[in-house]
Protein backbone atom coordinates (compact mmCIF):
# COMPACT_ATOMS: atom_id res chain seq x y z
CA UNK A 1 33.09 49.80 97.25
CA UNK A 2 31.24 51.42 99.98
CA UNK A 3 29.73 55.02 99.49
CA UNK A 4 32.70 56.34 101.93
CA UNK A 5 35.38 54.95 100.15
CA UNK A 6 34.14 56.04 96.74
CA UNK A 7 34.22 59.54 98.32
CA UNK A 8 38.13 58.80 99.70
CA UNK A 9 38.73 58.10 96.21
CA UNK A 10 37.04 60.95 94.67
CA UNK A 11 39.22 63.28 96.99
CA UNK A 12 42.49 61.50 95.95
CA UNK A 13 41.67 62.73 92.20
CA UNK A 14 40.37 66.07 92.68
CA UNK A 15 41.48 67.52 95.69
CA UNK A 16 45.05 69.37 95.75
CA UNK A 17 48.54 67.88 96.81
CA UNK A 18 47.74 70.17 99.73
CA UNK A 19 44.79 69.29 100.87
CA UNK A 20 44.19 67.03 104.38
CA UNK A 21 42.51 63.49 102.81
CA UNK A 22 39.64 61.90 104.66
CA UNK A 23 41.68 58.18 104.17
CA UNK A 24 44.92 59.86 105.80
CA UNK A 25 43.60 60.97 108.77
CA UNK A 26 45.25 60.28 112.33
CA UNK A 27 42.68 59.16 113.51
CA UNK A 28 40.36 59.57 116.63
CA UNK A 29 41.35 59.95 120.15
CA UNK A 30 39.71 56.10 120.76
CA UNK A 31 39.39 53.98 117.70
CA UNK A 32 36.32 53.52 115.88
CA UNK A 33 35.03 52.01 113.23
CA UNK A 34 34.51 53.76 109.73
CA UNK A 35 31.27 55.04 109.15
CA UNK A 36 29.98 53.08 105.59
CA UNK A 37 28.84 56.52 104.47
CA UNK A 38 30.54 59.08 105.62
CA UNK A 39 34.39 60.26 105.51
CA UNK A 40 35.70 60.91 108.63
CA UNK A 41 35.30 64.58 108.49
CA UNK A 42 32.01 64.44 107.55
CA UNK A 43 31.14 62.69 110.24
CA UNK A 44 33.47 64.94 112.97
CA UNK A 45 30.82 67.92 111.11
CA UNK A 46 27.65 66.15 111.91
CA UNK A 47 28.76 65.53 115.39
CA UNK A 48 29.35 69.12 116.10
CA UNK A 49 26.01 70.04 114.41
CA UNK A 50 24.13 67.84 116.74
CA UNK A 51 25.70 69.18 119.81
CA UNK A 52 23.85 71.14 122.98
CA UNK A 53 27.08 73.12 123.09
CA UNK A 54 26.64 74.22 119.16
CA UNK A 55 23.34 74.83 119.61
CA UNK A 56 24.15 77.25 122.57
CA UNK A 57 25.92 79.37 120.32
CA UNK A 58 22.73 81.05 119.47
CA UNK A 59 22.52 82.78 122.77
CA UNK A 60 26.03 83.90 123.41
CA UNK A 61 27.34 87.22 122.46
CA UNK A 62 29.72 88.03 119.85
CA UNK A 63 30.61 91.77 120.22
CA UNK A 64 27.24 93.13 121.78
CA UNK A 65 25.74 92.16 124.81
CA UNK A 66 22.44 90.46 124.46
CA UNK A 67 21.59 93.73 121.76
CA UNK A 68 17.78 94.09 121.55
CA UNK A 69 17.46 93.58 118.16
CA UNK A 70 16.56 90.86 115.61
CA UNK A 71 19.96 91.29 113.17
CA UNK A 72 22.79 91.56 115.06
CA UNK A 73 25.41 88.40 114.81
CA UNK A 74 25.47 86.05 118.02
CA UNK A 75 28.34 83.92 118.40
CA UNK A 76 25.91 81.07 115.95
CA UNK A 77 26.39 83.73 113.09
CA UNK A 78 29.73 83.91 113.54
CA UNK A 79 29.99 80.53 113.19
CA UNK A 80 27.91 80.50 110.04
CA UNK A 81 29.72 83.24 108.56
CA UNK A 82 33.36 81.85 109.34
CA UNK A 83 31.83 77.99 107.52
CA UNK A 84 30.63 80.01 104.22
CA UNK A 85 34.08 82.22 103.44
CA UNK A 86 36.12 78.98 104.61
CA UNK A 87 34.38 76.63 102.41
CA UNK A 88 34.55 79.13 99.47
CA UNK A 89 38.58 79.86 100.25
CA UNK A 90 38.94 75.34 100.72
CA UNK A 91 36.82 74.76 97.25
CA UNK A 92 38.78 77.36 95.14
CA UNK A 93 42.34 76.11 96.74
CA UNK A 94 40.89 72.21 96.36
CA UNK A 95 41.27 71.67 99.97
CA UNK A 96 39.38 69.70 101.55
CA UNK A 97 36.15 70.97 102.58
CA UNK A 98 34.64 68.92 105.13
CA UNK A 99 37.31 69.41 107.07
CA UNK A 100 37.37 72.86 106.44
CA UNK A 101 33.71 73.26 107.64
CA UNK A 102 34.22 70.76 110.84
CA UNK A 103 37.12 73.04 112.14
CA UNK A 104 34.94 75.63 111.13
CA UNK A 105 32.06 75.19 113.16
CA UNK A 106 33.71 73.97 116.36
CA UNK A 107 36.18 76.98 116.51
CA UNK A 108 33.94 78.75 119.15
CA UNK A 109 32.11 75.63 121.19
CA UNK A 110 34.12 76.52 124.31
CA UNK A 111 33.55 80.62 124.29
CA UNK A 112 32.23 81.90 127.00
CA UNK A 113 28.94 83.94 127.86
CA UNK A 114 29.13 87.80 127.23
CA UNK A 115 31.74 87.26 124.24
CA UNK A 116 34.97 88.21 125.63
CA UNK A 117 34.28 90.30 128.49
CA UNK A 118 33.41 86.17 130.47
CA UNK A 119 36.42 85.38 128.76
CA UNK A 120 38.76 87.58 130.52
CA UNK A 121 36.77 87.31 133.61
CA UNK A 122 37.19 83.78 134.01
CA UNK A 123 40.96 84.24 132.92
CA UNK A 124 41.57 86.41 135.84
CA UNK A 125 39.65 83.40 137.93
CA UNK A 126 41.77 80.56 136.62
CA UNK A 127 44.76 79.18 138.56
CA UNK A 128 46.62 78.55 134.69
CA UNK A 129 44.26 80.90 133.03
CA UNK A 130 41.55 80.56 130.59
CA UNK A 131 41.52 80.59 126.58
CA UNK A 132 38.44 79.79 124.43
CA UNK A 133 40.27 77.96 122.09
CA UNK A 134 41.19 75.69 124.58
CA UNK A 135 38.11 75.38 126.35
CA UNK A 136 36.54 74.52 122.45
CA UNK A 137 38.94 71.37 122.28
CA UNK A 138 37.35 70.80 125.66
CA UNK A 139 34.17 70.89 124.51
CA UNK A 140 34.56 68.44 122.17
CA UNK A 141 36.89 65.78 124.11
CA UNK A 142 35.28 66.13 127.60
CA UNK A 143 32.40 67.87 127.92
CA UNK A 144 29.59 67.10 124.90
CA UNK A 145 27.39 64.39 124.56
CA UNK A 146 26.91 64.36 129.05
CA UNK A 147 30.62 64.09 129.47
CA UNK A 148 31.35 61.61 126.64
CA UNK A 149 32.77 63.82 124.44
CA UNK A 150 32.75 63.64 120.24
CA UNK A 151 36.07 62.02 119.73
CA UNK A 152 36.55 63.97 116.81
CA UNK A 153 40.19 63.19 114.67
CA UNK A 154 43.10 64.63 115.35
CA UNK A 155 42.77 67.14 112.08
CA UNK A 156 39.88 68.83 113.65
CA UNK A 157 40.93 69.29 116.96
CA UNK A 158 44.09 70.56 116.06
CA UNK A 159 42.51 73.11 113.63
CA UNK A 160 40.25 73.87 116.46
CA UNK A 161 43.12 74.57 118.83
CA UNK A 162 44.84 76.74 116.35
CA UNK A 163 42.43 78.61 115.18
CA UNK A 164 43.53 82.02 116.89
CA UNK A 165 46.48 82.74 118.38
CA UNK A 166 50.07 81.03 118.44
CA UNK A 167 51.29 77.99 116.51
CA UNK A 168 49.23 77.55 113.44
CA UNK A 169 46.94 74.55 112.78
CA UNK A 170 49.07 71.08 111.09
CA UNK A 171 46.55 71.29 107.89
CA UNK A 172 46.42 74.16 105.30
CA UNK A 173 42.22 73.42 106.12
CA UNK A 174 42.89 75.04 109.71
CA UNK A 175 44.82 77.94 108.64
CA UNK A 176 41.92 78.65 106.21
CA UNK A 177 39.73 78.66 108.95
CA UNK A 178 42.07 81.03 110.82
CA UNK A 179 41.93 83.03 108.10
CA UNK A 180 38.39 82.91 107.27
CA UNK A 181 37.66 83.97 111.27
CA UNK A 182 39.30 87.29 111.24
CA UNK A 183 37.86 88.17 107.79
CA UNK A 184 34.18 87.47 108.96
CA UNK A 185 34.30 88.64 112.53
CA UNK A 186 36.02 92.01 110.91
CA UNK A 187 33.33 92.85 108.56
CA UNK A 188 30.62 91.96 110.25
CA UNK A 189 31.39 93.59 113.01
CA UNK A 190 31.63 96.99 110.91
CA UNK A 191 27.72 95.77 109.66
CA UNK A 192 27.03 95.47 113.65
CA UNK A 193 28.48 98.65 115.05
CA UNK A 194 26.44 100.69 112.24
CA UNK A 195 23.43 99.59 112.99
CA UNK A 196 24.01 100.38 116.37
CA UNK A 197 25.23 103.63 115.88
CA UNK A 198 28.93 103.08 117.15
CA UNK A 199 29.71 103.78 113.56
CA UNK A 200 28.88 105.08 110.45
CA UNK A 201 30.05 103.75 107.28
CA UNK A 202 31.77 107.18 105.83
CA UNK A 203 33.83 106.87 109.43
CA UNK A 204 36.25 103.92 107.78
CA UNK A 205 39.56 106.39 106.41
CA UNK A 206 39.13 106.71 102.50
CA UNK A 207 42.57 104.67 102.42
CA UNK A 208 40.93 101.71 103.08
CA UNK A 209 37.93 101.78 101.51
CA UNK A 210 39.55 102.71 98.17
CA UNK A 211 40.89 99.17 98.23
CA UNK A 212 38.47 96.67 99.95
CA UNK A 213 35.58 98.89 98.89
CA UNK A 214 33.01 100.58 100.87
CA UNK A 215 30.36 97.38 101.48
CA UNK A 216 30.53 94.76 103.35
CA UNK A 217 30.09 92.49 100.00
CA UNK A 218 33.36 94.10 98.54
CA UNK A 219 35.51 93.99 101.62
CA UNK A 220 35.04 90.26 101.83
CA UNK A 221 35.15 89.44 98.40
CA UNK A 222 38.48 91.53 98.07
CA UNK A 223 39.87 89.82 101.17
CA UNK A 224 38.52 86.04 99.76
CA UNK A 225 39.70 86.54 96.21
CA UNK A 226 43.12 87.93 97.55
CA UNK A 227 43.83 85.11 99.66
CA UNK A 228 42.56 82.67 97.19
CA UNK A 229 44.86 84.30 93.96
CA UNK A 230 47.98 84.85 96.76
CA UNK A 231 48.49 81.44 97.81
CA UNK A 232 51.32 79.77 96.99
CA UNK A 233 52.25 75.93 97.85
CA UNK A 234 50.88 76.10 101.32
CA UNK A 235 51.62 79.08 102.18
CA UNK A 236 48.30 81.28 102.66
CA UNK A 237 48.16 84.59 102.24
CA UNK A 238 47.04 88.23 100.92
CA UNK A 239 48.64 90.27 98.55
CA UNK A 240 50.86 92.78 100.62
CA UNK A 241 48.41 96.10 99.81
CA UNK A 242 45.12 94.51 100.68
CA UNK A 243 47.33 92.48 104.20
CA UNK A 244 48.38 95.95 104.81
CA UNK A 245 44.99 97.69 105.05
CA UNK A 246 43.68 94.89 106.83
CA UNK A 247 45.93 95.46 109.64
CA UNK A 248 44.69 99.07 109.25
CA UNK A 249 41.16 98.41 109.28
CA UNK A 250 41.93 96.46 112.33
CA UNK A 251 43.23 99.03 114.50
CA UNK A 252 40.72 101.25 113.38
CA UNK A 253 37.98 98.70 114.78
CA UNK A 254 39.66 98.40 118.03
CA UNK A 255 39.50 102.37 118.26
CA UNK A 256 36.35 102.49 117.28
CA UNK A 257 34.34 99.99 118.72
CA UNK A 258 36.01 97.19 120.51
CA UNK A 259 37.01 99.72 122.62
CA UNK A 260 34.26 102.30 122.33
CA UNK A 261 32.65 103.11 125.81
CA UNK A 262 29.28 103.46 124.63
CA UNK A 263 29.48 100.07 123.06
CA UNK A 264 30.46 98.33 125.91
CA UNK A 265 29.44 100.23 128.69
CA UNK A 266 27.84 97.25 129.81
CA UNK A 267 30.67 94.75 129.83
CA UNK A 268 32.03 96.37 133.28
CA UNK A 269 29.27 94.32 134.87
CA UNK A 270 30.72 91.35 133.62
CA UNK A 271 33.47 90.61 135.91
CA UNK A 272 31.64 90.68 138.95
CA UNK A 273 28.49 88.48 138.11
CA UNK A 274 30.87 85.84 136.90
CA UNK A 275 32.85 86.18 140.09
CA UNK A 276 30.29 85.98 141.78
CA UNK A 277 28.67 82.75 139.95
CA UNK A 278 32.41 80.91 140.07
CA UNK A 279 32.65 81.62 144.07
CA UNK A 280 28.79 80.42 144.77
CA UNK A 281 29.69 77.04 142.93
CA UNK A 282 32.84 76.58 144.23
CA UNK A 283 31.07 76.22 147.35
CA UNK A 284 28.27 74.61 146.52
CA UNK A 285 29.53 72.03 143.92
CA UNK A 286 26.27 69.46 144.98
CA UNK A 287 24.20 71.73 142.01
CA UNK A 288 26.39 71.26 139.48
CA UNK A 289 25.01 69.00 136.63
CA UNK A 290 26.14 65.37 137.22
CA UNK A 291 29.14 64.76 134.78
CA UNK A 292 30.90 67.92 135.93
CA UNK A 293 31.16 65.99 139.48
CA UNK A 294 33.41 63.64 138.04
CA UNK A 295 35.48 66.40 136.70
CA UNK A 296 35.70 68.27 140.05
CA UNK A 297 36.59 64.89 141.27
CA UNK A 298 39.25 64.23 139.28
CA UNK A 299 40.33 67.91 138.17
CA UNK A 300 38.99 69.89 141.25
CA UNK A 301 36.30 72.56 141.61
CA UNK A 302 37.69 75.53 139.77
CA UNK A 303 38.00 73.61 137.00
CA UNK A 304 34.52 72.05 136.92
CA UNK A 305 32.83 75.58 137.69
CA UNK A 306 34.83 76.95 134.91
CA UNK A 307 33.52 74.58 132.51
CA UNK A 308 29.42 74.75 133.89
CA UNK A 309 30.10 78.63 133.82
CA UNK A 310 31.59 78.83 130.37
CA UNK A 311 29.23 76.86 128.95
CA UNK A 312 26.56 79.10 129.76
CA UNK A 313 24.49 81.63 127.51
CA UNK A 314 24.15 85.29 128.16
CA UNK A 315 20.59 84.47 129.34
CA UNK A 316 21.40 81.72 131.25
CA UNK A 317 23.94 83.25 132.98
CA UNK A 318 21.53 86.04 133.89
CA UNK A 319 18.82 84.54 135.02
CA UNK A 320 21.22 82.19 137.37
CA UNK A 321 22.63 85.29 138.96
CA UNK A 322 19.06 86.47 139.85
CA UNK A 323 18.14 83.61 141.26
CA UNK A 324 21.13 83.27 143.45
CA UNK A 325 21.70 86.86 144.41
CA UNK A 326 18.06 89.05 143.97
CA UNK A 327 15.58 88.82 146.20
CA UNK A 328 12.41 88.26 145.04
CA UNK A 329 8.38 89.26 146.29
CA UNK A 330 7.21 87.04 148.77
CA UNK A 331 4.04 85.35 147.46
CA UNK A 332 1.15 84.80 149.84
């Protein structure tokens, strides 16, 4: 038997009646053949490792804009942080973890620069609108590897899709993910805005804390372990108390800090530098890169701008802007 089909078989004994199997995959948007090591999810995980647009990641914001400071989360973090408490949810349920991680680390390819301040900017810029989650299955089908794409299988691009908002992913491995995405960004967010003085601690009501704790250690592992002890079939889930002061912990971070004006004082610039980026493109389409000229081509120019300007980091998109719009010394 080859190594990868030793592994298929391994996951038909151990894994749970629930879980998404490497072998039963739907395969990949053009057929390939089977790597002689690798499941398939494994290999839709390397794929996304090895990616410019994952690599990106590292400069794009998550809730702060570019923060000066070596310890806040980027939208990489986030990444990392969703992969560890979706993998440890997956392993205790027997789901399938490669998967798991695959959707996992994907979820945010397509998110814009300055976290979702560029988001709403270029939805307001959009014809049909503009969704990161959508723009991530774009990432992977269209725009990685110079246009080619990473023809990943259908069980990772639908988790990837799915991830947020509306219909929930096909595989119990993508609602995991879902899952996993509002328990990290939640807590670590809390971590965030107290180092940066949005918030302290002791600010969190004492009706929360009393049952997810008062670290950011004990609010995870009382989410995790709920969700993990909860479950039932395929049916994911927290016990009612600790689902209930989740929901309160999340309107208390909106309050707080998503919505704080010291916190994102700076995110009213946003709009207007990537206005001004989409309309400079859209008339000068010759300096996009090369594969996005097929795409203007065949999709037209909003759409191609959309996809160079979302792909962009928070530096990136900076320094652009200055060198379209400032003036600079004249050197003699």
């Amino acid at each position: 038997m080859l190594i990868r089909e030793q592994l298929e078989a391994i996951e038909q004994q151990i894994l749970s009646p629930y879980a998404c199997l490497s072998k039963a995959s739907k395969g990949r948007l053009r057929p390939e053949e089977a790597c002689p090591i690798r499941t398939d999810f494994q290999r839709d995980r390397d794929r996304i490792i090895h990616c410019k647009a994952f690599r990106r990641l590292k400069h794009k914001t998550q809730v702060f804009l570019s923060p000066e400071g070596d310890h806040y989360r980027t939208r990489l973090t986030h990444t990392l942080e969703v992969a560890q408490i979706a993998r440890t949810i997956a392993r205790a349920l027997r789901l399938n973890e490669d998967l798991t991680e695959a959707i996992s680390l994907a979820h945010d390819l397509g998110h814009t620069p300055f976290g979702h301040a560029g988001e709403r900017a270029l939805n307001e810029l959009m014809p049909n609108g503009f969704h990161h989650y959508e723009q991530s299955l774009r990432v992977v089908d269209i725009l990685a590897k110079d246009g080619k794409g990473l023809n990943l299988t259908h069980e990772t691009r639908n988790g990837i899709l799915c991830h947020t908002t509306g219909r929930e992913a096909d595989t119990m491995e993508g609602r995991i993910v879902r899952m996993a995405d509002r328990i990290a960004y939640m807590n670590h967010d809390i971590d965030d805005a107290i180092r940066a003085n949005v918030m302290a601690a002791e600010d969190i009501p004492q009706e929360i804390t009393a049952v997810l704790g008062t670290t950011t250690t004990s609010r995870i592992n009382t989410m995790v372990t709920s969700v993990i002890t909860n479950t039932t079939g395929n049916t994911l889930k927290m016990s009612p108390a600790v689902q209930s002061v989740y929901e309160q912990l999340h309107r208390f971070m909106y309050e707080s800090v998503y919505c704080n004006a010291y916190a994102k004082s700076e995110e009213k610039k946003v709009p207007d530098l990537i206005y001004l980026l989409f309309t400079y493109f859209i008339k000068h389409l010759e300096l996009l890169p090369p594969e996005l000229h097929t795409i203007a081509h065949q999709e037209g120019a909003e759409r191609a701008v959309c996809d160079y300007i979302s792909g962009m980091t928070d530096h990136y998109a900076t320094e652009k802007f200055k060198e379209l719009f400032i003036p600079v010394s004249w050197k003699l």
